[in-house]
ModelCIF file with pLDDT and N, C-alpha, C, O atoms, coordinates in Angstrom:
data_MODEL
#
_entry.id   MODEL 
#
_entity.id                         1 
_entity.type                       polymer 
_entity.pdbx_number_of_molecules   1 
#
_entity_poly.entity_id                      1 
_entity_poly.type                           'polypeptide(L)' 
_entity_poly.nstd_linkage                   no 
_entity_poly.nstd_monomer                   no 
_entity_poly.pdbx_seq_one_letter_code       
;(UNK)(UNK)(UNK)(UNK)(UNK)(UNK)(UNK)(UNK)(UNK)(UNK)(UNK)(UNK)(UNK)(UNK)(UNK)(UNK)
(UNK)(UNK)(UNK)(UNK)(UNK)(UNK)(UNK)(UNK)(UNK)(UNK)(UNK)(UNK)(UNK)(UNK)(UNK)(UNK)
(UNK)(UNK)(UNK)(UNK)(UNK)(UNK)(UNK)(UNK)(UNK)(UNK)(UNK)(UNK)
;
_entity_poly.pdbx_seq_one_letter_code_can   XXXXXXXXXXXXXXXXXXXXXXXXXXXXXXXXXXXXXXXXXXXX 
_entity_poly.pdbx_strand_id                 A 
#
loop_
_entity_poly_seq.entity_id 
_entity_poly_seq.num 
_entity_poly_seq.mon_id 
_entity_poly_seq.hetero 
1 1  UNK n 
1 2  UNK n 
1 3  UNK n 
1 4  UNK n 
1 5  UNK n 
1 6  UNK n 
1 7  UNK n 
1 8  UNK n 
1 9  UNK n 
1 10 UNK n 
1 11 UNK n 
1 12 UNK n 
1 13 UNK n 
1 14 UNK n 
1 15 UNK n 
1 16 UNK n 
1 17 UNK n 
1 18 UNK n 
1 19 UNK n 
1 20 UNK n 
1 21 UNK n 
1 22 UNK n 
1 23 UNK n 
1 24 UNK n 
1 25 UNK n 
1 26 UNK n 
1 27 UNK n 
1 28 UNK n 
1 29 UNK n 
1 30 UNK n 
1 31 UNK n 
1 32 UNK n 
1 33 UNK n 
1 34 UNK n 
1 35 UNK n 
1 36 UNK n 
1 37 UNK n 
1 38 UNK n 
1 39 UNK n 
1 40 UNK n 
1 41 UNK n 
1 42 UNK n 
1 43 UNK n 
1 44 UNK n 
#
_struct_asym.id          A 
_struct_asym.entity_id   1 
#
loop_
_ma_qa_metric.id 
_ma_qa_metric.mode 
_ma_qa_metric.name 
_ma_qa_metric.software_group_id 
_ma_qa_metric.type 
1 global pLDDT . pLDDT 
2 local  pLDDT . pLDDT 
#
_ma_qa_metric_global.metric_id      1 
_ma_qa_metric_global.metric_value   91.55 
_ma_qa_metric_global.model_id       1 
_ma_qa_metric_global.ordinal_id     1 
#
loop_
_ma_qa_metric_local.label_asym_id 
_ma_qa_metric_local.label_comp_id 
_ma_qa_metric_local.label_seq_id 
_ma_qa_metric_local.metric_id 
_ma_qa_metric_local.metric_value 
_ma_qa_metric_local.model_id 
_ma_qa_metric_local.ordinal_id 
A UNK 1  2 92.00 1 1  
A UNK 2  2 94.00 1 2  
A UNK 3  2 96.00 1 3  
A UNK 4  2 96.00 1 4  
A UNK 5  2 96.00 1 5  
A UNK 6  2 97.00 1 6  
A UNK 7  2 97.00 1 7  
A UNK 8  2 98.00 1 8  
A UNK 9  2 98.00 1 9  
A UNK 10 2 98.00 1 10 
A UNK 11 2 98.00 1 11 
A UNK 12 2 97.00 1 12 
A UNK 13 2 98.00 1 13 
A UNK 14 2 97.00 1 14 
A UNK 15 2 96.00 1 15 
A UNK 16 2 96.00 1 16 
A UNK 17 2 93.00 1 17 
A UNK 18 2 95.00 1 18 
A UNK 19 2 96.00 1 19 
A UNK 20 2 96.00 1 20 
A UNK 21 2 97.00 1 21 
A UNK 22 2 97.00 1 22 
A UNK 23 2 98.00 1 23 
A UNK 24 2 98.00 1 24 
A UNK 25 2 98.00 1 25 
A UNK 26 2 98.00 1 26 
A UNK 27 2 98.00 1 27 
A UNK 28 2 97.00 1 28 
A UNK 29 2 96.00 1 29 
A UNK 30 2 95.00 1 30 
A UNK 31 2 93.00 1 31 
A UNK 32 2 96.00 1 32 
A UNK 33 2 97.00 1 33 
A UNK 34 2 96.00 1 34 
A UNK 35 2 94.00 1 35 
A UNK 36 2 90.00 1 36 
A UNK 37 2 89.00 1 37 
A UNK 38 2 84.00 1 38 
A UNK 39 2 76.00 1 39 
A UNK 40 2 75.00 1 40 
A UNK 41 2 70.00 1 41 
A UNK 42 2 62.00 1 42 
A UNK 43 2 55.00 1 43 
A UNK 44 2 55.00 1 44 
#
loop_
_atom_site.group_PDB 
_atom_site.id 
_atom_site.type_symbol 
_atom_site.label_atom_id 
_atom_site.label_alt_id 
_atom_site.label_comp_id 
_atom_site.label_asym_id 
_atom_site.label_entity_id 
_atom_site.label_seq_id 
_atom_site.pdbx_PDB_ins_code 
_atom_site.Cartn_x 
_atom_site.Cartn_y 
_atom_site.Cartn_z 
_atom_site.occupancy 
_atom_site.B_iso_or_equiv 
_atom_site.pdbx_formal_charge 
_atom_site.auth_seq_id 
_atom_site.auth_comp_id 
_atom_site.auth_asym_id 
_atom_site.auth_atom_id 
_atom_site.pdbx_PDB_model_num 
ATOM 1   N N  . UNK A 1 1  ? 15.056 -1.581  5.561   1.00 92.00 ? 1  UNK A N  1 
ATOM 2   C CA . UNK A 1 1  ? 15.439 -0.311  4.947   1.00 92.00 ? 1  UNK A CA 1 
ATOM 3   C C  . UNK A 1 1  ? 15.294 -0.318  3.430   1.00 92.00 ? 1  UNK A C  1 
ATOM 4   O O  . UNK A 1 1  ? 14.858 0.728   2.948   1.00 92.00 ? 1  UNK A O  1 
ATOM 5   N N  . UNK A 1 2  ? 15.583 -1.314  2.591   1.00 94.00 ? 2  UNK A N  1 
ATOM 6   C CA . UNK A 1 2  ? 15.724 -1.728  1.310   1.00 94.00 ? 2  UNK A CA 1 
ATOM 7   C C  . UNK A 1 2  ? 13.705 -1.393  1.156   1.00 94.00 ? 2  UNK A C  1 
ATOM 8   O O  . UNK A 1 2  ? 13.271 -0.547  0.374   1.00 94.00 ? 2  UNK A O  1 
ATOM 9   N N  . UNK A 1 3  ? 12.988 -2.058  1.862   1.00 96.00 ? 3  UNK A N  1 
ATOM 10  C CA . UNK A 1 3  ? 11.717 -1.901  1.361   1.00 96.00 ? 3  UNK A CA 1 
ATOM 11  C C  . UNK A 1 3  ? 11.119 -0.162  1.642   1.00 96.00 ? 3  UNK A C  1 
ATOM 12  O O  . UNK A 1 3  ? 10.186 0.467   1.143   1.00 96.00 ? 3  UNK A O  1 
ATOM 13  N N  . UNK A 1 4  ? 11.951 0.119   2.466   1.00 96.00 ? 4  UNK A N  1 
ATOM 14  C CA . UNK A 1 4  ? 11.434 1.491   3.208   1.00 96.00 ? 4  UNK A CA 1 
ATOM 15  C C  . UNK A 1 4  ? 11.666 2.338   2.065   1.00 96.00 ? 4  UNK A C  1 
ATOM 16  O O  . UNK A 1 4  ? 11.064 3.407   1.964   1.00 96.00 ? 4  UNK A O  1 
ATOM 17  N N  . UNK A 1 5  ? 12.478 1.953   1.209   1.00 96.00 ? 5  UNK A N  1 
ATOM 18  C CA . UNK A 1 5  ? 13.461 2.970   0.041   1.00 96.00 ? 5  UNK A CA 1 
ATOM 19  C C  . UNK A 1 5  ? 12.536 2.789   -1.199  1.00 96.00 ? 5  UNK A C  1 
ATOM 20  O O  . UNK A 1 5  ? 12.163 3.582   -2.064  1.00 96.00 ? 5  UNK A O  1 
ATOM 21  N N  . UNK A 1 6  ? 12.336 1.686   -1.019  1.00 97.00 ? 6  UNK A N  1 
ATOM 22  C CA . UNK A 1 6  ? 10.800 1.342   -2.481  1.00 97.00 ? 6  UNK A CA 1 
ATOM 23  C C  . UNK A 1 6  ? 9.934  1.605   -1.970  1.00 97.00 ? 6  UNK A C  1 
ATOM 24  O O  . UNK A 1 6  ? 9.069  1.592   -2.845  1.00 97.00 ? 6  UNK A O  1 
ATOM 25  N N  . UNK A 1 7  ? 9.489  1.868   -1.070  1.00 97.00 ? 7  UNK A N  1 
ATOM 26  C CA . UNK A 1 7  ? 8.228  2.686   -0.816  1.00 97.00 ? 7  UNK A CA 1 
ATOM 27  C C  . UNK A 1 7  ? 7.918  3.843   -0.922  1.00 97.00 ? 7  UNK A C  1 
ATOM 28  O O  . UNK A 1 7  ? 6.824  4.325   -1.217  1.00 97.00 ? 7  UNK A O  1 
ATOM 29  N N  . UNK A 1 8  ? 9.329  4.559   -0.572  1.00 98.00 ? 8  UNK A N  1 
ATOM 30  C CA . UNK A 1 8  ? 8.875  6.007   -0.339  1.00 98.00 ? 8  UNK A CA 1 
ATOM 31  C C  . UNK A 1 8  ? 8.462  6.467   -1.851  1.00 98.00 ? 8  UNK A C  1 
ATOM 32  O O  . UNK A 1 8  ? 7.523  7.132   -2.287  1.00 98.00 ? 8  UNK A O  1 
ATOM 33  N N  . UNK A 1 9  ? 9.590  5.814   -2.460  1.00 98.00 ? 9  UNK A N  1 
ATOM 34  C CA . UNK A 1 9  ? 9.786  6.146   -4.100  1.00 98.00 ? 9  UNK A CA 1 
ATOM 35  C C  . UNK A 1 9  ? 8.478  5.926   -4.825  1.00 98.00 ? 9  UNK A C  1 
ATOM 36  O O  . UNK A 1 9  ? 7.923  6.729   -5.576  1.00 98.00 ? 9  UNK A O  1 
ATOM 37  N N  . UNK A 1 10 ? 8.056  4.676   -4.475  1.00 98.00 ? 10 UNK A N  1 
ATOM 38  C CA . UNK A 1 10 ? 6.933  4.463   -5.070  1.00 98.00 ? 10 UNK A CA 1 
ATOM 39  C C  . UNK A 1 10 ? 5.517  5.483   -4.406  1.00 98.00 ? 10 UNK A C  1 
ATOM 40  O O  . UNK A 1 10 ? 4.588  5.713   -5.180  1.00 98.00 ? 10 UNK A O  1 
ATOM 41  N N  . UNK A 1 11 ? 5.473  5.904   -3.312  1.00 98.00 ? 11 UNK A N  1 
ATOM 42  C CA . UNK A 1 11 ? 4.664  7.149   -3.178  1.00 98.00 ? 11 UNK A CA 1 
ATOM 43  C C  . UNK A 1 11 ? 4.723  8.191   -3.747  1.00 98.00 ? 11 UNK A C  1 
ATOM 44  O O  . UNK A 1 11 ? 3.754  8.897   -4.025  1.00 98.00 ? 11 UNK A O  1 
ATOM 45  N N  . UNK A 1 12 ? 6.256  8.498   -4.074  1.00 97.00 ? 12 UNK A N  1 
ATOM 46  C CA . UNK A 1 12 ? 6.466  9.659   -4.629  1.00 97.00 ? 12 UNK A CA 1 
ATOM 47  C C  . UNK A 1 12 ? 6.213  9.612   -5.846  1.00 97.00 ? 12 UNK A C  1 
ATOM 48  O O  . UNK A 1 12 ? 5.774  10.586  -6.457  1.00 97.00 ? 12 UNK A O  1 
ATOM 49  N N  . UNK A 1 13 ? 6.504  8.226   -6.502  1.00 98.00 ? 13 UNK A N  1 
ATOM 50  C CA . UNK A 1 13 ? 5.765  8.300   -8.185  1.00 98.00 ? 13 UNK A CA 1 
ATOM 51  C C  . UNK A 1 13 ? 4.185  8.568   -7.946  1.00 98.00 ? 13 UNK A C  1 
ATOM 52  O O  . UNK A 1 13 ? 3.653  9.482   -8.577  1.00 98.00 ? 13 UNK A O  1 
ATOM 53  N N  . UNK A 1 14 ? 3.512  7.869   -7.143  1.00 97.00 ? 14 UNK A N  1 
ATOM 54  C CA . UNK A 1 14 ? 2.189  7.960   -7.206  1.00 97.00 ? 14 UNK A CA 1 
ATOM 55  C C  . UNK A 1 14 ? 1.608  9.632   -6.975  1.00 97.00 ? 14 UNK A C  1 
ATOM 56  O O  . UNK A 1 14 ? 0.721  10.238  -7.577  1.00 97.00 ? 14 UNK A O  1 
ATOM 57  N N  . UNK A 1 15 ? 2.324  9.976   -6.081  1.00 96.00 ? 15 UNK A N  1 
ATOM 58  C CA . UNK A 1 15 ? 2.087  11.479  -5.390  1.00 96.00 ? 15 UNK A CA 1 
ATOM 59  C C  . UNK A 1 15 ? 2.729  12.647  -6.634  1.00 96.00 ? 15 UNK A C  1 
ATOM 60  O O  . UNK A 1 15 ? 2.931  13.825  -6.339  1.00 96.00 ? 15 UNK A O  1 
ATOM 61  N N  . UNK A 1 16 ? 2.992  12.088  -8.019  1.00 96.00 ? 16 UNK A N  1 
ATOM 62  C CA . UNK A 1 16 ? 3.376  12.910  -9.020  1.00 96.00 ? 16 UNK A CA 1 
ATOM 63  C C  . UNK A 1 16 ? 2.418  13.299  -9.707  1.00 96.00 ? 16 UNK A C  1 
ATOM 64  O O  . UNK A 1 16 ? 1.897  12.350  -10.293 1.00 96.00 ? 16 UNK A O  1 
ATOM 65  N N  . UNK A 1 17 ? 1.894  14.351  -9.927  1.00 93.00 ? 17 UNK A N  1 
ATOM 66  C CA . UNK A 1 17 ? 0.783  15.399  -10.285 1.00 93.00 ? 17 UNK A CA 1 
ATOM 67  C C  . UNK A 1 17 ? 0.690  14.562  -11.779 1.00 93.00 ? 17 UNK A C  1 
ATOM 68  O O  . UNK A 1 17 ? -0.391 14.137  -12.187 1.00 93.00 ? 17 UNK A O  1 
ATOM 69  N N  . UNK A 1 18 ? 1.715  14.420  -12.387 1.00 95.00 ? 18 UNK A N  1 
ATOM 70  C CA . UNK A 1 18 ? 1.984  14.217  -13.699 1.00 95.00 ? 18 UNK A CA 1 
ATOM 71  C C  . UNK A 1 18 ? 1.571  12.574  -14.461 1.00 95.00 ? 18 UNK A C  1 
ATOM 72  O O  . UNK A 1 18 ? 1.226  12.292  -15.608 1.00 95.00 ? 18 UNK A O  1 
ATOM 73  N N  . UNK A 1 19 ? 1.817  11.630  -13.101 1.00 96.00 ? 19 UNK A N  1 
ATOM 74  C CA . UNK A 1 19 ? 1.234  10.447  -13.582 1.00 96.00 ? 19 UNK A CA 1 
ATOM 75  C C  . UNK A 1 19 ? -0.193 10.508  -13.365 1.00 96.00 ? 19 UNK A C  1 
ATOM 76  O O  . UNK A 1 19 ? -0.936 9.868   -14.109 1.00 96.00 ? 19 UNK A O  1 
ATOM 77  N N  . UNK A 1 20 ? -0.606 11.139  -12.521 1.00 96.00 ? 20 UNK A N  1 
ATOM 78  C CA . UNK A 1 20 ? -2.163 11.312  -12.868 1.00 96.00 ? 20 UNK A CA 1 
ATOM 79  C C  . UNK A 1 20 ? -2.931 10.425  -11.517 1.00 96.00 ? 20 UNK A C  1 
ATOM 80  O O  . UNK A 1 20 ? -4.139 10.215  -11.620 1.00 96.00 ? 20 UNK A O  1 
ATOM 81  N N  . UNK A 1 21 ? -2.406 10.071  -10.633 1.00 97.00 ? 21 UNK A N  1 
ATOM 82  C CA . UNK A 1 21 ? -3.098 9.177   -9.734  1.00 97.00 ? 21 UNK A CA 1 
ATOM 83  C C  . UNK A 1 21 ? -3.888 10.312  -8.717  1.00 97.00 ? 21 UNK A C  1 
ATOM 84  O O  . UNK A 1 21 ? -3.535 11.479  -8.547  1.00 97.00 ? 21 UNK A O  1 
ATOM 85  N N  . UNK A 1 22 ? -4.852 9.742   -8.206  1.00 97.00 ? 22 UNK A N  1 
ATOM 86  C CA . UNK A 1 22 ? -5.546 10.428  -7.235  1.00 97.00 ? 22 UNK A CA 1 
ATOM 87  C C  . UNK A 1 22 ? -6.381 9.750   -6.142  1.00 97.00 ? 22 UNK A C  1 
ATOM 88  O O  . UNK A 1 22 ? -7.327 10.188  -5.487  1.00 97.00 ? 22 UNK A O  1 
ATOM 89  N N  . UNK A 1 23 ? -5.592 8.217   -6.123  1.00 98.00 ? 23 UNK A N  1 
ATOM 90  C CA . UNK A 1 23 ? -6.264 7.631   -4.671  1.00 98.00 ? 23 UNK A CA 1 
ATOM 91  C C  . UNK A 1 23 ? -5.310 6.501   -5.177  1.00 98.00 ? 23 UNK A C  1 
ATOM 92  O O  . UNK A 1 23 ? -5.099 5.983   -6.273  1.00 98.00 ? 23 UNK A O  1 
ATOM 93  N N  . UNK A 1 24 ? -4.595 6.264   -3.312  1.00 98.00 ? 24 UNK A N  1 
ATOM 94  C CA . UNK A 1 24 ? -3.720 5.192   -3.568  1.00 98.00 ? 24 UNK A CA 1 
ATOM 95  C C  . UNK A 1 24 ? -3.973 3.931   -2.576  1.00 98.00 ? 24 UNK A C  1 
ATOM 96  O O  . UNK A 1 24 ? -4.360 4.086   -1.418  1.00 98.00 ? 24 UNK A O  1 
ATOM 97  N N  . UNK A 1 25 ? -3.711 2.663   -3.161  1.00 98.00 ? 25 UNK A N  1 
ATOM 98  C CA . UNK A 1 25 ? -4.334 1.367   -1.916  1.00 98.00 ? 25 UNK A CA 1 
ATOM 99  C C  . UNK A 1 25 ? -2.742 0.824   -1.959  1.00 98.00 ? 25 UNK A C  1 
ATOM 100 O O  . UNK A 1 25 ? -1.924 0.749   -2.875  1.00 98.00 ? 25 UNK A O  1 
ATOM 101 N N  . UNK A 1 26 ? -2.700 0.519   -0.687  1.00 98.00 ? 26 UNK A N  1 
ATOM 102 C CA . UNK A 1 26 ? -1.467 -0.037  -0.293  1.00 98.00 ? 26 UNK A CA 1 
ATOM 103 C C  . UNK A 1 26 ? -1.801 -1.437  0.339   1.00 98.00 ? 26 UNK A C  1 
ATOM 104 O O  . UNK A 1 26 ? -2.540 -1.591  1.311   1.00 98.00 ? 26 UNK A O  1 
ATOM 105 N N  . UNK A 1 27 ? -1.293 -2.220  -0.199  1.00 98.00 ? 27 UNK A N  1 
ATOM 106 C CA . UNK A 1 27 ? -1.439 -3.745  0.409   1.00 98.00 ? 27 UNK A CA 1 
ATOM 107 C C  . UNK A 1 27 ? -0.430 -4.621  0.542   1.00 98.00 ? 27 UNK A C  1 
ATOM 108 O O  . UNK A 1 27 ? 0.550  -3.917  0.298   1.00 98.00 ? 27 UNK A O  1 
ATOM 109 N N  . UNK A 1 28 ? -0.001 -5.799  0.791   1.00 97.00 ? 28 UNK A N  1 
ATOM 110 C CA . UNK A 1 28 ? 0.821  -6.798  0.959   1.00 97.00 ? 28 UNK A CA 1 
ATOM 111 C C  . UNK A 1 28 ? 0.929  -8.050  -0.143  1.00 97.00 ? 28 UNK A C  1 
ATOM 112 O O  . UNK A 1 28 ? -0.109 -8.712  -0.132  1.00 97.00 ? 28 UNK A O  1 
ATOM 113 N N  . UNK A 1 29 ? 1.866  -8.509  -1.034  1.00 96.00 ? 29 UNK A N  1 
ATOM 114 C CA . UNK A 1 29 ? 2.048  -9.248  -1.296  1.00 96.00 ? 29 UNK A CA 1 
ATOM 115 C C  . UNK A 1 29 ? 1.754  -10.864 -0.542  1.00 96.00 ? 29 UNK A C  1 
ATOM 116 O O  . UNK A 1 29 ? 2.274  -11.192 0.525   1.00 96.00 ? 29 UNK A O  1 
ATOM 117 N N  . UNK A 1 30 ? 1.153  -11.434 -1.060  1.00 95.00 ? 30 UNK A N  1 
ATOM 118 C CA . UNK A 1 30 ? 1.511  -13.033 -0.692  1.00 95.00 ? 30 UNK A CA 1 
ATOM 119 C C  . UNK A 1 30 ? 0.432  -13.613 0.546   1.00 95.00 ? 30 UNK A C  1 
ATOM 120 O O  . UNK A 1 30 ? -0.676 -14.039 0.222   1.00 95.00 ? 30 UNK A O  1 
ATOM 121 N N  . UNK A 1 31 ? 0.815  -13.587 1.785   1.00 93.00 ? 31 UNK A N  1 
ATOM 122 C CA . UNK A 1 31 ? -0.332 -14.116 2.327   1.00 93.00 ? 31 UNK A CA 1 
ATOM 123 C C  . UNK A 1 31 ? -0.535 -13.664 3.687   1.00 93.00 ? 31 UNK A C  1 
ATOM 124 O O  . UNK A 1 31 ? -1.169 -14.306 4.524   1.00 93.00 ? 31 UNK A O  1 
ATOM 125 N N  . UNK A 1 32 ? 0.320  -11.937 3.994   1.00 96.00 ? 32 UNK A N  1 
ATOM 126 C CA . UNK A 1 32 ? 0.332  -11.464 4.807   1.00 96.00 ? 32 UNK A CA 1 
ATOM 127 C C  . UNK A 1 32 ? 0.277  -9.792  4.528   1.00 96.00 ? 32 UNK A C  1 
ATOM 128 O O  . UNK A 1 32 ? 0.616  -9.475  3.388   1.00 96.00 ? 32 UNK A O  1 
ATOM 129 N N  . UNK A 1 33 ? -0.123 -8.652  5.462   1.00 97.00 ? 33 UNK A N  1 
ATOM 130 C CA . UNK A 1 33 ? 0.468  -7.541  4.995   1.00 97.00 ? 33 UNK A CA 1 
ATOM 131 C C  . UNK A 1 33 ? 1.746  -7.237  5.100   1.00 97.00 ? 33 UNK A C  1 
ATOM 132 O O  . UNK A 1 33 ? 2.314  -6.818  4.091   1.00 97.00 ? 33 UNK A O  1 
ATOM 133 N N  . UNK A 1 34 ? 2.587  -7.402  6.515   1.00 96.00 ? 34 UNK A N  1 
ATOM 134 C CA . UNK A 1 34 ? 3.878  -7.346  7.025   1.00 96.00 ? 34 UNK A CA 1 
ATOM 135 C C  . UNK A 1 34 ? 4.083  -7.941  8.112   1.00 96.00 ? 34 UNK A C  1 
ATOM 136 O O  . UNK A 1 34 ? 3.059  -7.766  8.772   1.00 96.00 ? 34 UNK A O  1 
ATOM 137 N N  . UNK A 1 35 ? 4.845  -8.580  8.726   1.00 94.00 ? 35 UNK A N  1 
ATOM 138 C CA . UNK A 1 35 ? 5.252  -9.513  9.755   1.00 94.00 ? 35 UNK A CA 1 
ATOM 139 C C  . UNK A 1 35 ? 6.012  -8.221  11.061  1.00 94.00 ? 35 UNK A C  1 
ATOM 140 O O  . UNK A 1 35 ? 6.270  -8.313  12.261  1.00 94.00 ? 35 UNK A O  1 
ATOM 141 N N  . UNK A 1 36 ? 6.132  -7.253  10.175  1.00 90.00 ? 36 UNK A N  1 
ATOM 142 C CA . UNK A 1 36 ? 6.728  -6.516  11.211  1.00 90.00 ? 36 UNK A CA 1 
ATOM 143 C C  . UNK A 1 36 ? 8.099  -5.595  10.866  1.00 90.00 ? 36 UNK A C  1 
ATOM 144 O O  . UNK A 1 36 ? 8.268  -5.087  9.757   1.00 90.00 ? 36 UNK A O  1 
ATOM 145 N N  . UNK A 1 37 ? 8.816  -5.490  11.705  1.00 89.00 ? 37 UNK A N  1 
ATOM 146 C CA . UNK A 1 37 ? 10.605 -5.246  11.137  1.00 89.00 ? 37 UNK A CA 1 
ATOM 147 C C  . UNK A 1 37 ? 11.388 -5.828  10.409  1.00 89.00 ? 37 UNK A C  1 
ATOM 148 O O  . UNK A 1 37 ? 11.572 -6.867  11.043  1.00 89.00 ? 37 UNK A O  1 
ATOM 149 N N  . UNK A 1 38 ? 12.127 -5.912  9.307   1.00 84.00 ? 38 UNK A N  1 
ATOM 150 C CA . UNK A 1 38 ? 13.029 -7.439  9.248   1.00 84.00 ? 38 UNK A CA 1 
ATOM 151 C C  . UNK A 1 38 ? 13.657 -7.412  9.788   1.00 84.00 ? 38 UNK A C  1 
ATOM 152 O O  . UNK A 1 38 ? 14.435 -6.598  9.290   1.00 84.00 ? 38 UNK A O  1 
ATOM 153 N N  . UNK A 1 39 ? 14.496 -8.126  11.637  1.00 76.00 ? 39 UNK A N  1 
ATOM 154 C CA . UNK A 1 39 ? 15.184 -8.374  12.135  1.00 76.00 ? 39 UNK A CA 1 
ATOM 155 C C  . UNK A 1 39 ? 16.510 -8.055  11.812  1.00 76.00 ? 39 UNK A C  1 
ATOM 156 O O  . UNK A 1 39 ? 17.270 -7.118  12.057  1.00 76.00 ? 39 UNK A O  1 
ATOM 157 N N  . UNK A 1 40 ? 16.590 -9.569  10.916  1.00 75.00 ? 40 UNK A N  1 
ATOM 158 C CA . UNK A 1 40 ? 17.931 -9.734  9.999   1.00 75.00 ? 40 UNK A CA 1 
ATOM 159 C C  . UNK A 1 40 ? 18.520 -9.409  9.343   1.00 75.00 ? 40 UNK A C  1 
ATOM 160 O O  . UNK A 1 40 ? 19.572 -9.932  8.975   1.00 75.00 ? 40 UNK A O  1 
ATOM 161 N N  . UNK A 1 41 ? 18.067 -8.491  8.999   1.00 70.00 ? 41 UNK A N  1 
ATOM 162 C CA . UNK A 1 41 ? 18.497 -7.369  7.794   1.00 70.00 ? 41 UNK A CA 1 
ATOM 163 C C  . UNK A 1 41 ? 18.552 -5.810  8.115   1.00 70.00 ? 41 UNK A C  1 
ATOM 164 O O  . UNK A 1 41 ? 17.700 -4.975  7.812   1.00 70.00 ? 41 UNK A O  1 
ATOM 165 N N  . UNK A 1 42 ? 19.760 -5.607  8.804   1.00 62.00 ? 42 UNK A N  1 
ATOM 166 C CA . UNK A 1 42 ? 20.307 -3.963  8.712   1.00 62.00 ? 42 UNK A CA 1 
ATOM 167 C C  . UNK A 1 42 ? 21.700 -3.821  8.232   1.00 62.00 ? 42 UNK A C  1 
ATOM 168 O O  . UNK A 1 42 ? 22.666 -4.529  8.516   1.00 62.00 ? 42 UNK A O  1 
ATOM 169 N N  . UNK A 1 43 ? 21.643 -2.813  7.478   1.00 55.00 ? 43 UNK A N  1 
ATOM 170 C CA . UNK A 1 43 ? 22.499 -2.281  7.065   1.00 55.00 ? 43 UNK A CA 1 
ATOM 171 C C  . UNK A 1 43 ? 23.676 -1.672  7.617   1.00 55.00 ? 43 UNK A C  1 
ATOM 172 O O  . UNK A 1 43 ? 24.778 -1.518  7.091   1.00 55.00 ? 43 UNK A O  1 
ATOM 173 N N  . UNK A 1 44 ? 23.161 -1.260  9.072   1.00 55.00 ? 44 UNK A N  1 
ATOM 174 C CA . UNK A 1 44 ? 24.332 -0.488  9.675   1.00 55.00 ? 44 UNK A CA 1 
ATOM 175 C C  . UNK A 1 44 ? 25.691 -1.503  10.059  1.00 55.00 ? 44 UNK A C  1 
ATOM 176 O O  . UNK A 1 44 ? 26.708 -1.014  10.552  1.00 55.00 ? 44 UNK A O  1 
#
């Protein structure tokens, strides 16, 4: 959820008329794109 919350945000900066972007690449840190869900980590 924590990454789900920096993501959206960070689309929404990108998707801001005002910063000026107009093509976005989304990739993975480190030596994977995503492993999946994080299990271990919910909030509820």
């Amino acid at each position: 959820p924590r990454m789900v919350h920096g993501l959206l945000e960070a689309l929404a900066f990108a998707n801001d008329k005002g910063n000026g972007f107009r093509a976005v690449v989304l990739t993975g840190e480190g030596r994977g794109f995503s492993s999946g869900a994080h299990l271990a980590e919910s909030p509820d």
